[in-house]
Protein backbone atom coordinates (compact mmCIF):
# COMPACT_ATOMS: atom_id res chain seq x y z
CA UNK A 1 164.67 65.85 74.66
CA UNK A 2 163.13 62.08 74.98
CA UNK A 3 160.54 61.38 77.45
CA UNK A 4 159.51 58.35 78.79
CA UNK A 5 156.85 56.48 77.59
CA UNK A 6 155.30 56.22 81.18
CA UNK A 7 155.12 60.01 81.72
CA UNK A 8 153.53 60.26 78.29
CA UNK A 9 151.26 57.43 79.05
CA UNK A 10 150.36 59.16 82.29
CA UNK A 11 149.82 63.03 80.84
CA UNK A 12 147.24 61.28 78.62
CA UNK A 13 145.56 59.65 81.59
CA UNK A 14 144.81 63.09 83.39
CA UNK A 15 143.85 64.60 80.05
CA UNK A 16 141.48 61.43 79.90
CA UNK A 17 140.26 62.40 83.41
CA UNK A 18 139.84 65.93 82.76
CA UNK A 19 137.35 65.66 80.14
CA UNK A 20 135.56 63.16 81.82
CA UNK A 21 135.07 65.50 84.96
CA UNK A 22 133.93 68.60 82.46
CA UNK A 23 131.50 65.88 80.80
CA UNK A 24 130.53 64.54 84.36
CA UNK A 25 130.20 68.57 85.46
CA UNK A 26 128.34 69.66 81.70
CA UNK A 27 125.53 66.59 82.88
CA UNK A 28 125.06 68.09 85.90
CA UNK A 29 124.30 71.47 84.86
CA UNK A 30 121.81 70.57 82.03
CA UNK A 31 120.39 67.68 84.87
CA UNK A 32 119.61 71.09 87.08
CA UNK A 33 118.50 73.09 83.91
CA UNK A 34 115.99 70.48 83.53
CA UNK A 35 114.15 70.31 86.82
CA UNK A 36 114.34 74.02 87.35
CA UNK A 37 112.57 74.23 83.83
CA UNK A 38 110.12 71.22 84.97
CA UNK A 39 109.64 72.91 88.42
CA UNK A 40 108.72 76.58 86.92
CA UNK A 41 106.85 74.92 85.11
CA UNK A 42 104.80 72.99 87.88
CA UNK A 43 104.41 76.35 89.63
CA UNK A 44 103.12 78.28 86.85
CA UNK A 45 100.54 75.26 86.32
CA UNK A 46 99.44 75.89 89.96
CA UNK A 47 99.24 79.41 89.83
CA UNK A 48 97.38 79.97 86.68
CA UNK A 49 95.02 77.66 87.96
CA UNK A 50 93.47 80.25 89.82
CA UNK A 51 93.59 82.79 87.36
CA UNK A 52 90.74 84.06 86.00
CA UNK A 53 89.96 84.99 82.57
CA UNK A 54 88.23 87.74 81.80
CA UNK A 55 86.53 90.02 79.69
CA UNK A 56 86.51 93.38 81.45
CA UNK A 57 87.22 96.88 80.55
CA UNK A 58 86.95 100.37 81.64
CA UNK A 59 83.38 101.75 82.11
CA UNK A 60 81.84 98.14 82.82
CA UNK A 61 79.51 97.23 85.64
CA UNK A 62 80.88 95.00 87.87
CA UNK A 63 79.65 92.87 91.39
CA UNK A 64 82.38 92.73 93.95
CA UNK A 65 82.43 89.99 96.27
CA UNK A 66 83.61 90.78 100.00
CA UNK A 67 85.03 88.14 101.96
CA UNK A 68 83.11 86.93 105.15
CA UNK A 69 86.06 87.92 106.91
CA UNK A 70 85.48 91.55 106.22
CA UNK A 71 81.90 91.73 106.82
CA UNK A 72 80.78 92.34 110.62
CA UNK A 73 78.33 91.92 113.27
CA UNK A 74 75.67 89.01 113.39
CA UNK A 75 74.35 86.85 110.78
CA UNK A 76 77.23 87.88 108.30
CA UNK A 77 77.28 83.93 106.99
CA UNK A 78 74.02 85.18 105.61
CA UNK A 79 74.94 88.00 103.99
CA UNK A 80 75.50 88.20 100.55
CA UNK A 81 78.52 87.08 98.51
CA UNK A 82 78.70 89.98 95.96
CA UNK A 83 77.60 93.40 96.17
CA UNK A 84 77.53 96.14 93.36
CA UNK A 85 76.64 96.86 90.56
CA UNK A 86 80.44 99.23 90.63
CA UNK A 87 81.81 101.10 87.59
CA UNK A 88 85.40 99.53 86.63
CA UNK A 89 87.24 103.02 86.14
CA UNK A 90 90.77 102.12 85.37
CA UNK A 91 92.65 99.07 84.26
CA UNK A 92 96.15 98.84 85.93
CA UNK A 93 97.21 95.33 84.83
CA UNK A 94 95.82 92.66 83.14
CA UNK A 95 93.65 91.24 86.07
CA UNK A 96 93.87 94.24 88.55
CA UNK A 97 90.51 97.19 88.19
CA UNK A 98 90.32 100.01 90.41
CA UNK A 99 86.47 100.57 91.15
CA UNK A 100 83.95 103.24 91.69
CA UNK A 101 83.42 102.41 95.71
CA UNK A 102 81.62 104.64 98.16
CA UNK A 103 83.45 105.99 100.35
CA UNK A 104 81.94 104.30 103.63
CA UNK A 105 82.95 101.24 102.17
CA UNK A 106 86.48 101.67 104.19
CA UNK A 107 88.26 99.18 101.72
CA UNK A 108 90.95 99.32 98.60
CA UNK A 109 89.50 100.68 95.27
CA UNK A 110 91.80 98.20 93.37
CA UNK A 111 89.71 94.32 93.10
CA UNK A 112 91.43 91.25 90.89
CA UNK A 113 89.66 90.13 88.57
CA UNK A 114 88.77 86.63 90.57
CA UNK A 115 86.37 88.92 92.69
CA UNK A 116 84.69 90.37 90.23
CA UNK A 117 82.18 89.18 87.78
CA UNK A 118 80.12 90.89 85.01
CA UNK A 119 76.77 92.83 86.20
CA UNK A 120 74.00 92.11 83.39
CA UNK A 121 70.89 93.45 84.46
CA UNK A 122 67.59 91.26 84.21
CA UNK A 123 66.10 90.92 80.98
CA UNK A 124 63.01 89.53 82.71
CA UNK A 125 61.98 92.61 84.89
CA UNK A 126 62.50 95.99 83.64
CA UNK A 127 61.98 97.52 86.72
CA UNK A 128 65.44 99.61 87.93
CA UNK A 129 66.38 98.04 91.17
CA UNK A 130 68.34 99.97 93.83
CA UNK A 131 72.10 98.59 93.83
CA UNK A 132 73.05 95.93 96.28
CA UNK A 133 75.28 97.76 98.56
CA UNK A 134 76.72 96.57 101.87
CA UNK A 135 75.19 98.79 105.09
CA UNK A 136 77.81 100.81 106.98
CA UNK A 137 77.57 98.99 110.01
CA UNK A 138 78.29 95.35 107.88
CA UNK A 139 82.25 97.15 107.44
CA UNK A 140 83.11 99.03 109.71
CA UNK A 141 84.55 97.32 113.02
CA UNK A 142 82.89 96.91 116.18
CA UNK A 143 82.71 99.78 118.87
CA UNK A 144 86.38 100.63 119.92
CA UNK A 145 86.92 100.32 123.95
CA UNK A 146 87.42 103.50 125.08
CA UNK A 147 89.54 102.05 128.26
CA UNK A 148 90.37 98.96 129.98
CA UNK A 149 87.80 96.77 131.59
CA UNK A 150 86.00 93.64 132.31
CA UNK A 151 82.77 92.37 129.92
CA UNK A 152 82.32 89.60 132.00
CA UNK A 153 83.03 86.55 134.58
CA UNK A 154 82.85 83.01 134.69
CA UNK A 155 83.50 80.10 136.48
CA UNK A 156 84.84 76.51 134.99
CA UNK A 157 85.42 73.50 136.94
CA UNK A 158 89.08 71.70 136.31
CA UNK A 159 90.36 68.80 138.04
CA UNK A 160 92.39 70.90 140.39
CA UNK A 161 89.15 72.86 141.40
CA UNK A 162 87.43 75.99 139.88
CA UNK A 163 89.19 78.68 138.36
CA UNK A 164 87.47 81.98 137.86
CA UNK A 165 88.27 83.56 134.00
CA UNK A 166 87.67 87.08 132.73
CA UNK A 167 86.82 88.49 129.29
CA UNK A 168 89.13 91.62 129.44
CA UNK A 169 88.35 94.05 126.86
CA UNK A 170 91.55 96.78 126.52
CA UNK A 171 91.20 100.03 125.66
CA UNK A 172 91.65 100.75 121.86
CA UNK A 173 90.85 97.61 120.61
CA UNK A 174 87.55 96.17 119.11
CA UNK A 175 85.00 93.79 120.68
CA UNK A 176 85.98 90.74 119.28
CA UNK A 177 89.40 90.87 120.14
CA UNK A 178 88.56 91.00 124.25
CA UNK A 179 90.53 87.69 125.57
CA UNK A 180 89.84 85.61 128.81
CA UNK A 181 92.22 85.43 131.76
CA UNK A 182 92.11 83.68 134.85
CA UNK A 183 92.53 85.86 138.35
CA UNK A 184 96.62 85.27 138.68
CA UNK A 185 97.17 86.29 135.21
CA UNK A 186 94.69 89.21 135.67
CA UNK A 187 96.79 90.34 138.56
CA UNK A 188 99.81 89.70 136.55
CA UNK A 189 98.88 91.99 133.81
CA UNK A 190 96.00 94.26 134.28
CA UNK A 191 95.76 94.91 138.33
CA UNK A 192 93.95 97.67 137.93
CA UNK A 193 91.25 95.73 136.70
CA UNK A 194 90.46 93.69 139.38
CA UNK A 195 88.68 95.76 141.30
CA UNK A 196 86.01 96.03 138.57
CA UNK A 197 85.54 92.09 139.17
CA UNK A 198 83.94 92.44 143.01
């Protein structure tokens, strides 16, 4: 059977085509394989910046540092930044230790590694010193609210006039999470509360 030169021509065109979408498509691909690689890459540089190398192992003394955050009451800026000597007693992975805590403590057993750092006692005195442990009151939350009511009252000045605000502290929840609210959103929420306020 004879074909025309044209359709022949024109088969080899779209063959021509073809490849040079696969080729187009193949460039692509690696083009994606190549920033996800460079991107990984740029997040495991970030995150092992913070990583901590260490030197620990079972049966070690450790000091634990406890964030501000968790520490209570007054002066806690003050307080300070690592506590311990604790006994490392297992190893779970290769920057996780679960620790030898009393049991007042009220936190996790399991520290990583980036809050921990090696106890070496004092080569100058020889004197045993008493560990540096938090006190009970330091971790354990403020007095729980036993019901609703009002700590306290004041008065501020806005353009419109003065608006009287209330620190409402609700039953169940610690002291430092009593919120202020002004008399129409007291009477909103909490009416029962308002007659506390005279």
């Amino acid at each position: 059977m004879f074909t025309r030169p044209e359709h022949v021509d024109t088969k080899k065109s779209e063959v021509a085509s073809g490849m040079k979408f696969i080729q187009r498509i193949q460039q692509i691909h690696e083009k994606v394989r190549e920033n996800l690689e460079k991107t990984q890459a740029q997040y495991k540089q970030r995150h092992d910046k913070h990583r901590t190398e260490h030197t620990f192992q079972v049966g070690d003394l450790v000091w634990l540092a406890i964030g501000k955050t968790r520490l209570q009451g007054p002066h806690r800026k003050l307080k300070p930044i690592r506590y311990g000597p604790f006994r490392i007693l297992e190893q779970y992975d290769t920057n996780a230790f679960k620790l030898e805590l009393p049991s007042y403590m009220q936190i996790h057993s399991t520290a990583n590694a980036e809050n921990l750092k090696l106890f070496e006692p004092s080569l100058l005195d020889e004197r045993n010193e008493s560990p540096l442990l938090p006190v009970v009151q330091d971790l354990i939350p403020s007095e729980v609210a036993t019901e609703d009511m009002v700590l306290s009252k004041k008065t501020r000045m806005y353009r419109v006039g003065e608006q009287e605000l209330f620190q409402v502290f609700l039953k169940g929840k610690i002291f430092k999470h009593a919120k202020w609210y002004s008399r129409e959103k007291l009477q909103a929420k909490y009416p029962h509360l308002l007659v506390q306020c005279f």
